[in-house]
N, C-alpha and C. Protein backbone atom coordinates (compact mmCIF):
# COMPACT_ATOMS: atom_id res chain seq x y z
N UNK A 1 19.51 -4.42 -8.67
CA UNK A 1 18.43 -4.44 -9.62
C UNK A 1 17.12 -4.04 -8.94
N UNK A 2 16.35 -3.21 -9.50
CA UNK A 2 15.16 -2.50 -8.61
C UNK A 2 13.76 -3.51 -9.27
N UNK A 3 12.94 -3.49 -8.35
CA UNK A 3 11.80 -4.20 -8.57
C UNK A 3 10.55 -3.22 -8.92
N UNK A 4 9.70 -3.67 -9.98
CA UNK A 4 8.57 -2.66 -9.79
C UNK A 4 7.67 -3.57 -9.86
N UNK A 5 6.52 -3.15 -8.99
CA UNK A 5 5.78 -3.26 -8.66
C UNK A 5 4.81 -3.46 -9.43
N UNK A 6 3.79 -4.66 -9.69
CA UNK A 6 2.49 -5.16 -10.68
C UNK A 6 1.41 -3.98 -10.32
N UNK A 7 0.62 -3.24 -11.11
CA UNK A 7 -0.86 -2.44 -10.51
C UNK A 7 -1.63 -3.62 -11.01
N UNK A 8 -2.68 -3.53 -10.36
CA UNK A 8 -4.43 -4.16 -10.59
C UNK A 8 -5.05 -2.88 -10.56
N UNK A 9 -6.17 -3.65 -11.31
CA UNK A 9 -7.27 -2.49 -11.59
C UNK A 9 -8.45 -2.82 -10.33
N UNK A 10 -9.18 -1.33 -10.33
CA UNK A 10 -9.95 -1.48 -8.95
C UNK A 10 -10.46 -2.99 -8.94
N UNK A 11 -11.39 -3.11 -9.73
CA UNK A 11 -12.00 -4.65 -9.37
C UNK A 11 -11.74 -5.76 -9.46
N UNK A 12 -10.48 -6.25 -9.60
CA UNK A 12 -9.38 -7.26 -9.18
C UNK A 12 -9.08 -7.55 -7.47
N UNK A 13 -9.12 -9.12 -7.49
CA UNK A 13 -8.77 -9.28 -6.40
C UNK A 13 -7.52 -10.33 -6.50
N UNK A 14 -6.92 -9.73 -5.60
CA UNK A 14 -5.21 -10.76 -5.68
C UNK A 14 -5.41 -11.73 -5.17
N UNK A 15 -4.71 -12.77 -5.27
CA UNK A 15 -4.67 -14.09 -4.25
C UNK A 15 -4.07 -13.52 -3.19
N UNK A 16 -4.39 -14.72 -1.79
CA UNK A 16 -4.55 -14.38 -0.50
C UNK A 16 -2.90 -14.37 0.15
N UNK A 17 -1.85 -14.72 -1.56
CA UNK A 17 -0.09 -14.45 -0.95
C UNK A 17 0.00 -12.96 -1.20
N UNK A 18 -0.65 -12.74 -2.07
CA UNK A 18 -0.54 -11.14 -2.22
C UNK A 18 -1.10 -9.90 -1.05
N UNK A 19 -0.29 -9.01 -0.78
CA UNK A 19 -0.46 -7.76 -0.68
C UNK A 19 -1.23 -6.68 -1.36
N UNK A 20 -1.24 -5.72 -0.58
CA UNK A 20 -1.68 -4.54 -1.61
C UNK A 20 -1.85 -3.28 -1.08
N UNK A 21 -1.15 -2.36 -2.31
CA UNK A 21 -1.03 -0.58 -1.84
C UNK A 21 -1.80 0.06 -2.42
N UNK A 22 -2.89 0.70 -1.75
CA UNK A 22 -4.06 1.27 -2.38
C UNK A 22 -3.22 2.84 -2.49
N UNK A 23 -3.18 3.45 -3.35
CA UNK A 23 -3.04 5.16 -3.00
C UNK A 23 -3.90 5.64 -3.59
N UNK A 24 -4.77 6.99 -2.79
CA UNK A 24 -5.80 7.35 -3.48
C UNK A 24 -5.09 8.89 -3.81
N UNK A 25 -5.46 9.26 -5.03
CA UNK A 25 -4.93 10.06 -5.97
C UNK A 25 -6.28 10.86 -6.77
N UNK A 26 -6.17 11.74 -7.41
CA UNK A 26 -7.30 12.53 -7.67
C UNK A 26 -7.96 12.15 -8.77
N UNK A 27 -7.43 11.17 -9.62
CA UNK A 27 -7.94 10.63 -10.72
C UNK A 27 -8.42 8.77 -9.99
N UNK A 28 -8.15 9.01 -8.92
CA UNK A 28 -9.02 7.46 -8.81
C UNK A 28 -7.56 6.69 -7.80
N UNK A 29 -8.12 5.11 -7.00
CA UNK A 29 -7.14 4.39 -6.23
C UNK A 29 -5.55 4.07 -7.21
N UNK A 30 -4.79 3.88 -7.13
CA UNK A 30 -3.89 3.66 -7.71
C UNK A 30 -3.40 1.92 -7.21
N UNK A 31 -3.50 0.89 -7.25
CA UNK A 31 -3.46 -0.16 -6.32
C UNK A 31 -2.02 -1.33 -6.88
N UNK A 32 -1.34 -1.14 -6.24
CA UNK A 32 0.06 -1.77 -6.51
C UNK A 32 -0.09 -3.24 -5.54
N UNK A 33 0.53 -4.55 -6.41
CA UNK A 33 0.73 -5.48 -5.11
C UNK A 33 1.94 -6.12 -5.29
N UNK A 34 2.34 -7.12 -4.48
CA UNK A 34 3.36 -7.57 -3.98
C UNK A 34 3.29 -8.94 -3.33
N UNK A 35 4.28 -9.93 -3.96
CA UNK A 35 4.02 -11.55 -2.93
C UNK A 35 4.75 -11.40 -2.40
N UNK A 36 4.09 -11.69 -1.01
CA UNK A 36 5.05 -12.04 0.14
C UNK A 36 6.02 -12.78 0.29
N UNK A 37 5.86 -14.04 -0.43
CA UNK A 37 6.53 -14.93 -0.61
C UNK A 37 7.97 -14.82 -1.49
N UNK A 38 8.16 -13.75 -1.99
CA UNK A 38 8.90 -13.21 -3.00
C UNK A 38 9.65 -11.90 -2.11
N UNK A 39 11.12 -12.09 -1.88
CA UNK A 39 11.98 -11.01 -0.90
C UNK A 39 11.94 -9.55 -1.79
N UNK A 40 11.98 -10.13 -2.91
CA UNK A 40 12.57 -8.38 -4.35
C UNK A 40 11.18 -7.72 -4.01
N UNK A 41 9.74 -8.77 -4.26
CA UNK A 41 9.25 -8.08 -3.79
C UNK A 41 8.65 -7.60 -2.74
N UNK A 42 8.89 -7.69 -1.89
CA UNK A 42 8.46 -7.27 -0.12
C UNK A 42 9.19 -6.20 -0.06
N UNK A 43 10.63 -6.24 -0.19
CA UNK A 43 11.94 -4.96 -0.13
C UNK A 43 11.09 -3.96 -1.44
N UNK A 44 10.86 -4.29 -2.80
CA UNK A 44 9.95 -3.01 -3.20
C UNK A 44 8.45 -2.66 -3.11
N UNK A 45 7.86 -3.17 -2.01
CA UNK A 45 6.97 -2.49 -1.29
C UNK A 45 7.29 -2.30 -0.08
N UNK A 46 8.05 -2.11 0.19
CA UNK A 46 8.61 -1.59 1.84
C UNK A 46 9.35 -0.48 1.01
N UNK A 47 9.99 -0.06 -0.20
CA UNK A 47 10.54 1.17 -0.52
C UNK A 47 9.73 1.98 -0.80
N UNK A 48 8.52 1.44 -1.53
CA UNK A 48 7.11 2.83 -1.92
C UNK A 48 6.58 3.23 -0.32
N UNK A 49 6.42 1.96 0.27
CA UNK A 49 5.93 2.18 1.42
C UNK A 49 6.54 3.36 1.98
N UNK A 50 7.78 3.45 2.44
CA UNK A 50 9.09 4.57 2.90
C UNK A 50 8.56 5.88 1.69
N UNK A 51 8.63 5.91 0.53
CA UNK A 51 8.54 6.71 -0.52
C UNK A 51 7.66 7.47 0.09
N UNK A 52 6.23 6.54 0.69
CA UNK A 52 5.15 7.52 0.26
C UNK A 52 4.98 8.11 1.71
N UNK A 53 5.37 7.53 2.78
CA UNK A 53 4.98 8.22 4.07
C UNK A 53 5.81 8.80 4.35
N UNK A 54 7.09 8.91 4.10
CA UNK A 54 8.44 9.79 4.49
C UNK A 54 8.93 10.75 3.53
N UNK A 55 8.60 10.66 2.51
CA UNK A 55 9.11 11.80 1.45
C UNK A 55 7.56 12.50 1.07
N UNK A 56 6.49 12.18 0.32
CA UNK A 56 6.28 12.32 0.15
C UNK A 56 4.76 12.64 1.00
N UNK A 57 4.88 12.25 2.53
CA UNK A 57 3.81 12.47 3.61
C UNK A 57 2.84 12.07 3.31
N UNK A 58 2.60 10.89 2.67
CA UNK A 58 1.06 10.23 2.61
C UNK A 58 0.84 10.13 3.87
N UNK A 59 -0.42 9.31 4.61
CA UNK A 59 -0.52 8.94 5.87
C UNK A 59 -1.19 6.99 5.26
N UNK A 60 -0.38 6.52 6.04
CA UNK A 60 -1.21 5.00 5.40
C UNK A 60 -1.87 4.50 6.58
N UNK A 61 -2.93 3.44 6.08
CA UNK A 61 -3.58 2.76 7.42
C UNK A 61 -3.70 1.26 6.95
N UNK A 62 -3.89 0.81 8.21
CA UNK A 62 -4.17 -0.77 7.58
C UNK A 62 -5.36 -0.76 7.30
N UNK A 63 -5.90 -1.89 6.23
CA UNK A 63 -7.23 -2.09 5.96
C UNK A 63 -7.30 -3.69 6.49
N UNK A 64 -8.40 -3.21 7.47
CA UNK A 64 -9.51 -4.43 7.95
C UNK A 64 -9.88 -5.43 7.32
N UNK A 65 -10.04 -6.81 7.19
CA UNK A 65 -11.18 -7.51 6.62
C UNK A 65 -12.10 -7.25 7.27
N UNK A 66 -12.45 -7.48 8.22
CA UNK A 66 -13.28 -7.75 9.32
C UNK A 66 -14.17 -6.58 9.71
N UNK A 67 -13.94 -5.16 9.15
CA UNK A 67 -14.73 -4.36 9.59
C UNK A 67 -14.39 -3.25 11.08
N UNK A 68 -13.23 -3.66 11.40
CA UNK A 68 -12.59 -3.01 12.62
C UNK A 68 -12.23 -1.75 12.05
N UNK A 69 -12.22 -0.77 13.13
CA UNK A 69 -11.70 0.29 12.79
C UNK A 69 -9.97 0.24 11.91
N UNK A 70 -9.45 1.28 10.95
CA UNK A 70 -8.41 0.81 10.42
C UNK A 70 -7.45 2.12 11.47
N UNK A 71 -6.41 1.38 11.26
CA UNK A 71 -5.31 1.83 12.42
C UNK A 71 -4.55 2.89 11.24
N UNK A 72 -3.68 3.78 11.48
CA UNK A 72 -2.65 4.53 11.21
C UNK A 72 -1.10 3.82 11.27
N UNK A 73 -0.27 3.54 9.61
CA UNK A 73 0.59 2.63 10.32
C UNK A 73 1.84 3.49 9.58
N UNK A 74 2.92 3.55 10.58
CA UNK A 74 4.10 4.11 10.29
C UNK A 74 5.18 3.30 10.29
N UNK A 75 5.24 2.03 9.85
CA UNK A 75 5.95 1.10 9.57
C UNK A 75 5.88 0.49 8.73
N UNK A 76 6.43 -0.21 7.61
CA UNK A 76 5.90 -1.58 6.55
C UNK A 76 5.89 -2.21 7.44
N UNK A 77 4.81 -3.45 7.11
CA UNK A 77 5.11 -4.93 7.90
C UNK A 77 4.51 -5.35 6.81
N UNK A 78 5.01 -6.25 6.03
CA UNK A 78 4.77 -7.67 5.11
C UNK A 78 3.63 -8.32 5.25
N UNK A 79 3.44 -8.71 6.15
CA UNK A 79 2.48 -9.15 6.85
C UNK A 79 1.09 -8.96 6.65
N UNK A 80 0.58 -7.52 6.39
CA UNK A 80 -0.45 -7.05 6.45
C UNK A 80 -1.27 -7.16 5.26
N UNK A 81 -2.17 -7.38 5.27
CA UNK A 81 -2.88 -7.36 3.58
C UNK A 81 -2.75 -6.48 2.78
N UNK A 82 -3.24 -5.57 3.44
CA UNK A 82 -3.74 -4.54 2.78
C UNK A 82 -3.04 -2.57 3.24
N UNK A 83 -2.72 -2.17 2.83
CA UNK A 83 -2.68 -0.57 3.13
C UNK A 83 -3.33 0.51 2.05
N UNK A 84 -3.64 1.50 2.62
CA UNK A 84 -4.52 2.32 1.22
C UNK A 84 -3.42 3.68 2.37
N UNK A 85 -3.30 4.41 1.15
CA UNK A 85 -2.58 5.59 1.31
C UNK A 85 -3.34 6.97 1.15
N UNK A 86 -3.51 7.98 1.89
CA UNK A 86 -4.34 9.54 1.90
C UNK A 86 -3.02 10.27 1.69
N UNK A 87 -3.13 11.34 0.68
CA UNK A 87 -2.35 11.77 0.56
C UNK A 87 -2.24 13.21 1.60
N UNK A 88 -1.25 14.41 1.88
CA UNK A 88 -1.34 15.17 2.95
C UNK A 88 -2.52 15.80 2.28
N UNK A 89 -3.26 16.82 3.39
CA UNK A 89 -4.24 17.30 3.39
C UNK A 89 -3.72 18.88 3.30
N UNK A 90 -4.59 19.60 2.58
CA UNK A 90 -4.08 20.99 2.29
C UNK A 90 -5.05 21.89 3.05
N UNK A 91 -4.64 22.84 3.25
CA UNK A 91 -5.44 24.13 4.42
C UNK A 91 -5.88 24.82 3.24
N UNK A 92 -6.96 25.55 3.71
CA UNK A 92 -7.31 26.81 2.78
C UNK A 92 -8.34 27.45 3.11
C-alpha cells in the first residue's frame, strides 16, 4: 500500500515530529511533510526523496535552523527537519 504524502501551504508550520520537503518549482515551493514517528511515512519520504535526486536530478540540501550554512545531502535521513529541493539547472 503506497503512502502519500500531506502538502502545507507556504505559511504553515508543522509540529516539531514533523518533517519537511520543500521543492522549488516555477510556480512557487511545493512543501510536502512527513511524521517521523510514523514508518509508512518516513519510507514515503525517503521514496520522493530517491524520486527527486536520482531520477529526476533535483539537488537537495539540508535546511538550518540556526543559520549555518546548508549542506548538499545525497541521502534521506529521517532525522533532519527540513530539506528544500533545486531543481537541475539548464545551460543556455
Amino acid at each position: 500500500m503506497e503512502t502519500t504524502l500531506p502538502k502545507i501551504e507556504d505559511n504553515t508550520t508543522p509540529p516539531s515530529s514533523m518533517g519537511i520537503l520543500a521543492i522549488m518549482g516555477e510556480n512557487g515551493d511545493t512543501k510536502h511533510i512527513w511524521d517521523k514517528t510514523k514508518p509508512e511515512e518516513v519510507e514515503a519520504a525517503r521514496v520522493l526523496f530517491n524520486t527527486l535526486v536520482k531520477d529526476k536530478k533535483y539537488l537537495a540540501f539540508s535546511v538550518k535552523p540556526d543559520g549555518e550554512k546548508s549542506t548538499q545531502i545525497k541521502e534521506f535521513d529521517p532525522n533532519l527537519e527540513s530539506y528544500i529541493f533545486s531543481p537541475p539547472l539548464q545551460g543556455g
